[in-house]
Protein backbone atom coordinates (compact mmCIF):
# COMPACT_ATOMS: atom_id res chain seq x y z
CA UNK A 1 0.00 0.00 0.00
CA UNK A 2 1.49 3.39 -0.61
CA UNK A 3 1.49 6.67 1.17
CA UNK A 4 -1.70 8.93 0.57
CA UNK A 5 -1.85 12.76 1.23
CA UNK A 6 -3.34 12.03 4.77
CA UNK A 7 -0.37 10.18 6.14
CA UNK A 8 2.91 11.27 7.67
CA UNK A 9 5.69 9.90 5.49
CA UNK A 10 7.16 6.56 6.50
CA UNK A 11 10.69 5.64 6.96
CA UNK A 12 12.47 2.66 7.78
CA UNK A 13 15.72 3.66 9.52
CA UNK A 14 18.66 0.25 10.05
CA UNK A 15 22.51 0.59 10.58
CA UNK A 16 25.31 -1.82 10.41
CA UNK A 17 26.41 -0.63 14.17
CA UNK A 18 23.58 -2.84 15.84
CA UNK A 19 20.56 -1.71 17.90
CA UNK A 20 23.11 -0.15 20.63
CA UNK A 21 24.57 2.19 18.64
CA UNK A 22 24.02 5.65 19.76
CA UNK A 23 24.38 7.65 15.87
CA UNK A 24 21.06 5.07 15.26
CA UNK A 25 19.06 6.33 18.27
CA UNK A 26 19.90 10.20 16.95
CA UNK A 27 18.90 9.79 13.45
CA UNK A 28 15.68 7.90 14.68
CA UNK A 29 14.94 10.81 17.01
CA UNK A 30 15.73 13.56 13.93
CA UNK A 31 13.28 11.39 11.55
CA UNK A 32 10.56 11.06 14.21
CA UNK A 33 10.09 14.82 14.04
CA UNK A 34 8.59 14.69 10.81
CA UNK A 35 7.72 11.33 9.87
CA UNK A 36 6.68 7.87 11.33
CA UNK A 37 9.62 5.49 12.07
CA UNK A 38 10.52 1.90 12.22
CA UNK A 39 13.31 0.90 13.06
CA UNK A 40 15.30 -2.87 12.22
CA UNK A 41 19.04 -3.08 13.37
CA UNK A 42 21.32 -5.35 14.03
CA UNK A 43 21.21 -7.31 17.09
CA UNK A 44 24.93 -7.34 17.01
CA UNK A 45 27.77 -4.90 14.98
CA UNK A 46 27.96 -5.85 11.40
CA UNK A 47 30.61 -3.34 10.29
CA UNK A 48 32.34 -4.12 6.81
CA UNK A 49 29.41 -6.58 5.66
CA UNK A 50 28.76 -4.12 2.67
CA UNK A 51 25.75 -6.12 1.21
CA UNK A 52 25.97 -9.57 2.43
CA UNK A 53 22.63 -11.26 3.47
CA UNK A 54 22.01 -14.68 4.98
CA UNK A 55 21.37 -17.53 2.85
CA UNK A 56 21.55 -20.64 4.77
CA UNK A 57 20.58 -19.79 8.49
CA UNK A 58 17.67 -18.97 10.13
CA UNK A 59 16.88 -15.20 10.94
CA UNK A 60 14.87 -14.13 14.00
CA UNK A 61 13.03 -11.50 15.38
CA UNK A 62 12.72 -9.40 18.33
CA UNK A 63 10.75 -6.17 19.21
CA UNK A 64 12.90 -4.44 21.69
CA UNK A 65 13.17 -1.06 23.90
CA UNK A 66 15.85 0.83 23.38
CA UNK A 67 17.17 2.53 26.94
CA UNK A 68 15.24 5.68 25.70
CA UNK A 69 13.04 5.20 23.08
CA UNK A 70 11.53 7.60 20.79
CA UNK A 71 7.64 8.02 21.22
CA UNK A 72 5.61 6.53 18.51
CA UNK A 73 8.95 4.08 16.80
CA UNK A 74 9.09 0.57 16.92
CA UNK A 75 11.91 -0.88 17.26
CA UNK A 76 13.21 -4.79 16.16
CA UNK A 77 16.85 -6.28 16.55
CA UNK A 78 17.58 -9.39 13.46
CA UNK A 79 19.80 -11.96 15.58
CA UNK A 80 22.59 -12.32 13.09
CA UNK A 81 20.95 -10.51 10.69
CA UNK A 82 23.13 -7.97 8.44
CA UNK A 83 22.25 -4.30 7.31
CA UNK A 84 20.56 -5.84 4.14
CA UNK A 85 18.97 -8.20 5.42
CA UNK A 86 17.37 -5.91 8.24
CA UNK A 87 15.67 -3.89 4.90
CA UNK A 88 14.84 -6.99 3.46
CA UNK A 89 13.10 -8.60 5.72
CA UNK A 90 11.31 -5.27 6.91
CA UNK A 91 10.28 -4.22 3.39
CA UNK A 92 8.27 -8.24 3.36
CA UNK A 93 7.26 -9.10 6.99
CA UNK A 94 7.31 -5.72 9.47
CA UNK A 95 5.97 -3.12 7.91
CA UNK A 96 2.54 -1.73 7.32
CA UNK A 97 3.19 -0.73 3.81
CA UNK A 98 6.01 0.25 1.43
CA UNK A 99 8.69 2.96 3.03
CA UNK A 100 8.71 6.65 1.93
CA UNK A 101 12.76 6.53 2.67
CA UNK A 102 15.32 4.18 3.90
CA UNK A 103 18.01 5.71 6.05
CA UNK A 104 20.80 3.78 7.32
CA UNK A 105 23.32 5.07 10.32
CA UNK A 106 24.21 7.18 11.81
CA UNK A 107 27.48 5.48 11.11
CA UNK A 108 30.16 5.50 14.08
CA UNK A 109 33.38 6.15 11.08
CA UNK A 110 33.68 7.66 7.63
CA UNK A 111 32.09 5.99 4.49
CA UNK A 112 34.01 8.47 2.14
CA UNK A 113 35.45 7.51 -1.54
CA UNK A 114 36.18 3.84 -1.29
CA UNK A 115 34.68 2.79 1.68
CA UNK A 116 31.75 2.64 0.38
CA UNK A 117 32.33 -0.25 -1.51
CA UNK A 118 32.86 -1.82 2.46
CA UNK A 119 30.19 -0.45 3.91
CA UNK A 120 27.08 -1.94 6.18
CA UNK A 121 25.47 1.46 6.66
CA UNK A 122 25.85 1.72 2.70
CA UNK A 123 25.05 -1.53 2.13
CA UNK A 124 21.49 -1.02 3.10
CA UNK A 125 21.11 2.41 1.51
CA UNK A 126 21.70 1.14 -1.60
CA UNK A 127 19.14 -2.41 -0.87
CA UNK A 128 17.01 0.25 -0.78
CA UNK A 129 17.68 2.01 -4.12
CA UNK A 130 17.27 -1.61 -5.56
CA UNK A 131 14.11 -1.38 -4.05
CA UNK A 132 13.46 2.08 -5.61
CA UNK A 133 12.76 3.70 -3.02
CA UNK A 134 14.22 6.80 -1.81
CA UNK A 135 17.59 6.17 0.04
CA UNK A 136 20.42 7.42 2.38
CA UNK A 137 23.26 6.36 4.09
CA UNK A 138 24.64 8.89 7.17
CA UNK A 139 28.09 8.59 8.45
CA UNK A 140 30.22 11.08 11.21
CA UNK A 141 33.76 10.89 11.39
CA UNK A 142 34.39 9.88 14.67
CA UNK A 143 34.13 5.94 15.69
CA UNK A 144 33.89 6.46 19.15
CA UNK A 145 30.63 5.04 20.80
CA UNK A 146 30.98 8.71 22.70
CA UNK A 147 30.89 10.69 19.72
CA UNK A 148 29.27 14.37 19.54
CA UNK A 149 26.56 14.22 16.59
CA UNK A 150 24.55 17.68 18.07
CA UNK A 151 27.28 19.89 16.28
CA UNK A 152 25.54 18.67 13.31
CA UNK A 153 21.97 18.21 14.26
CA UNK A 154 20.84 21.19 12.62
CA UNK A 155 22.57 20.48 9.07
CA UNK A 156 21.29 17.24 9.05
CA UNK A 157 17.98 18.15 9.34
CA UNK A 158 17.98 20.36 6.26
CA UNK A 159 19.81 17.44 4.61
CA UNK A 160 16.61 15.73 5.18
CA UNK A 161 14.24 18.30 4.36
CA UNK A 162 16.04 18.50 0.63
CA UNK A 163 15.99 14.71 0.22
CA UNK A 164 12.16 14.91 0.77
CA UNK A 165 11.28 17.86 -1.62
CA UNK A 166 14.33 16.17 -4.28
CA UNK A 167 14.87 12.87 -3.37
CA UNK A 168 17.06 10.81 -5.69
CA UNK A 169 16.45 9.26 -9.00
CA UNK A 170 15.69 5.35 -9.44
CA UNK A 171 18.16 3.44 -8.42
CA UNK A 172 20.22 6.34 -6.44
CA UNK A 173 20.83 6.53 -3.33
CA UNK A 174 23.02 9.06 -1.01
CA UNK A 175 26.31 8.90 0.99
CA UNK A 176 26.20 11.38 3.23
CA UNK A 177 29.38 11.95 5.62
CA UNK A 178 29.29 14.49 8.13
CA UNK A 179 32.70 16.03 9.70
CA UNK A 180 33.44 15.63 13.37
CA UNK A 181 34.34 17.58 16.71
CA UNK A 182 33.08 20.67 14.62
CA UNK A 183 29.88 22.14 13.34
CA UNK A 184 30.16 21.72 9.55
CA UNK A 185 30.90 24.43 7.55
CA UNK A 186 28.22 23.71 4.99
CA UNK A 187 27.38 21.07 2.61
CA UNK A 188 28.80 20.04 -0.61
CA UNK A 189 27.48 17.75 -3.29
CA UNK A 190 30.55 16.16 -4.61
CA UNK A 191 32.17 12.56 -6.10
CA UNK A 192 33.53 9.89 -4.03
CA UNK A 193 37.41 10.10 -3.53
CA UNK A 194 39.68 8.07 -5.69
CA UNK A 195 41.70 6.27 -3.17
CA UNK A 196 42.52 2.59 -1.64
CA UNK A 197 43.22 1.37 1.76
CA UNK A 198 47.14 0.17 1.89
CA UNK A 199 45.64 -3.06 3.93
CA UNK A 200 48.24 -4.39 6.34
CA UNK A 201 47.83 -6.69 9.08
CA UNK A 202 49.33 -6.85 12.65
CA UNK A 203 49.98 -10.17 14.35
CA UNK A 204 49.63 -11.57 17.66
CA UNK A 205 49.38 -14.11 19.47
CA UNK A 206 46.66 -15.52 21.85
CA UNK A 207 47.38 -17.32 24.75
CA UNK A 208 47.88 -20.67 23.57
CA UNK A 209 50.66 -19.63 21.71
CA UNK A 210 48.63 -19.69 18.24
CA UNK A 211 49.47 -16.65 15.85
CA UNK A 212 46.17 -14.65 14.80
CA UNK A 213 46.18 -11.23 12.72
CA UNK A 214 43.99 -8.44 12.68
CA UNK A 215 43.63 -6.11 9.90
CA UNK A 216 45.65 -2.78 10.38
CA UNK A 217 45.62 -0.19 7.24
CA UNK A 218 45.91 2.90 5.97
CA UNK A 219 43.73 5.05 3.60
CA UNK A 220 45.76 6.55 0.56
CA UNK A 221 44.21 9.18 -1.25
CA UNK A 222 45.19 9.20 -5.18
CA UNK A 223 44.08 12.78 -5.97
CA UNK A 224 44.93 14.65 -3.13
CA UNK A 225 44.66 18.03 -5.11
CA UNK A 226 41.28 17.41 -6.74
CA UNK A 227 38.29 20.10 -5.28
CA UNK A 228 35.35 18.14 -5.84
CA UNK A 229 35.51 15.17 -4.04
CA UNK A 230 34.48 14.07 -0.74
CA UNK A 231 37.49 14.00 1.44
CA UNK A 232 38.50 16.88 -0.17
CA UNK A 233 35.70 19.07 1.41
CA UNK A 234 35.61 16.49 4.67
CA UNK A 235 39.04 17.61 5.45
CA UNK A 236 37.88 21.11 5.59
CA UNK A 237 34.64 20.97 7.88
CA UNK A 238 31.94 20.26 5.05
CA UNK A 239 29.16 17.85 5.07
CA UNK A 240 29.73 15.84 1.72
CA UNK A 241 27.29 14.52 0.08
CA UNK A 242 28.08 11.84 -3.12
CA UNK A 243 24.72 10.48 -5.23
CA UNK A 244 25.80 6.43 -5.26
CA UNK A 245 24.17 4.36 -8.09
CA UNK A 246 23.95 0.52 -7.60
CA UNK A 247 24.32 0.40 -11.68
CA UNK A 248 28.13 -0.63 -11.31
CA UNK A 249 28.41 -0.68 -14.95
CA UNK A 250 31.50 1.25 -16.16
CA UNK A 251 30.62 3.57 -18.72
């Protein structure tokens, strides 16, 4: 069923940090104010899944309470579930119709140039742009559980206000990274860096004397001098904001 004139707008809001994230519970509140909200997460942190979903295993269900929940949202955890498969499996079992938007986030960390490509939170932006439906991914720079999003608040609302009066084409979605410890600057509609993490990995080993590595890189940006790309206007205390098509095809 889709929206009619009567209704507030409906958007399904997931993230790839699970249900205990705090960036989740902030863009929930910020959506709240002007549309109703449900909310599927994570039960657990699914970081780096990109757009993985579960094949073989079961998924279940729970409706939860957040420690303070946001009047009027309901909110369910997927036990094992990943960012795509939370949309999924909203979009055909929880909700009462079809979604206005799909947000994903607030992201604890930067999903600038390639990261995308890695992302959970962008993951499920873009599942749903396959959908066709109206989608955006929200990241702040800061990975810290503790991290300050009200020095953004404000910005991010009118981020929100333009995606409703010009939301994206078919198939589109947004990456939208937000600069931290300051209030932004401004906004900038830009491209995604051309860069590559340098991956390396440190060893260890646990205490049975078994060797285990954990993955330990570094981001290398490729056009540092370019002025129209994401970290580019990051690095100096803009919002970004980079229209991602799921259309990989290079032309």
């Amino acid at each position: 069923m889709e929206n009619t004139a009567n209704e507030r707008p409906l958007v399904l809001i997931t993230n790839d940090d699970s249900i205990n994230a705090p960036g989740l519970h902030v863009l929930v509140r910020l959506t709240a104010e002007w549309a109703d909200v449900v909310c599927v997460a994570p039960k657990y942190p699914q970081s780096g899944k990109s757009s993985s979903m579960t094949f073989m295993d079961p998924l279940r269900i729970d409706e939860v309470v957040p420690a303070e929940p946001v009047e009027g949202v309901r909110y369910y955890t997927v036990d094992d579930g990943t960012p795509v498969d939370c949309v999924k499996i909203a979009l055909y079992t929880l909700l009462p119709r079809r979604p206005d938007f799909v947000f994903s986030g607030i992201n604890h960390g930067s999903n600038a140039g390639v990261n995308v490509l890695y992302s959970g939170t962008m993951g499920a932006a873009l599942e749903g742009a396959v959908e066709g439906i109206p989608s955006a991914g929200f990241s702040l720079l800061h990975h810290s559980m503790a991290a300050d999003f009200s020095l953004s608040e404000s910005l991010v609302r009118d981020i929100m206000g333009e995606t409703r009066r010009d939301p994206p084409a078919a198939g589109v979605c947004l990456n939208i990274n937000i600069p931290a410890r300051v209030v932004p600057a401004g906004v900038r509609r830009c491209r995604a860096c051309r860069g590559r993490w340098s991956d390396g990995y440190e060893r260890y080993t646990d205490p049975h004397g078994r060797e285990f590595y954990m993955l330990a890189g570094r981001f290398i940006n490729e056009e540092p001098d370019a002025t129209d790309t994401d970290e580019y206007w990051l690095a100096r205390g803009y919002i970004s904001v980079v229209p991602v098509s799921c259309d990989m095809t290079a032309r």
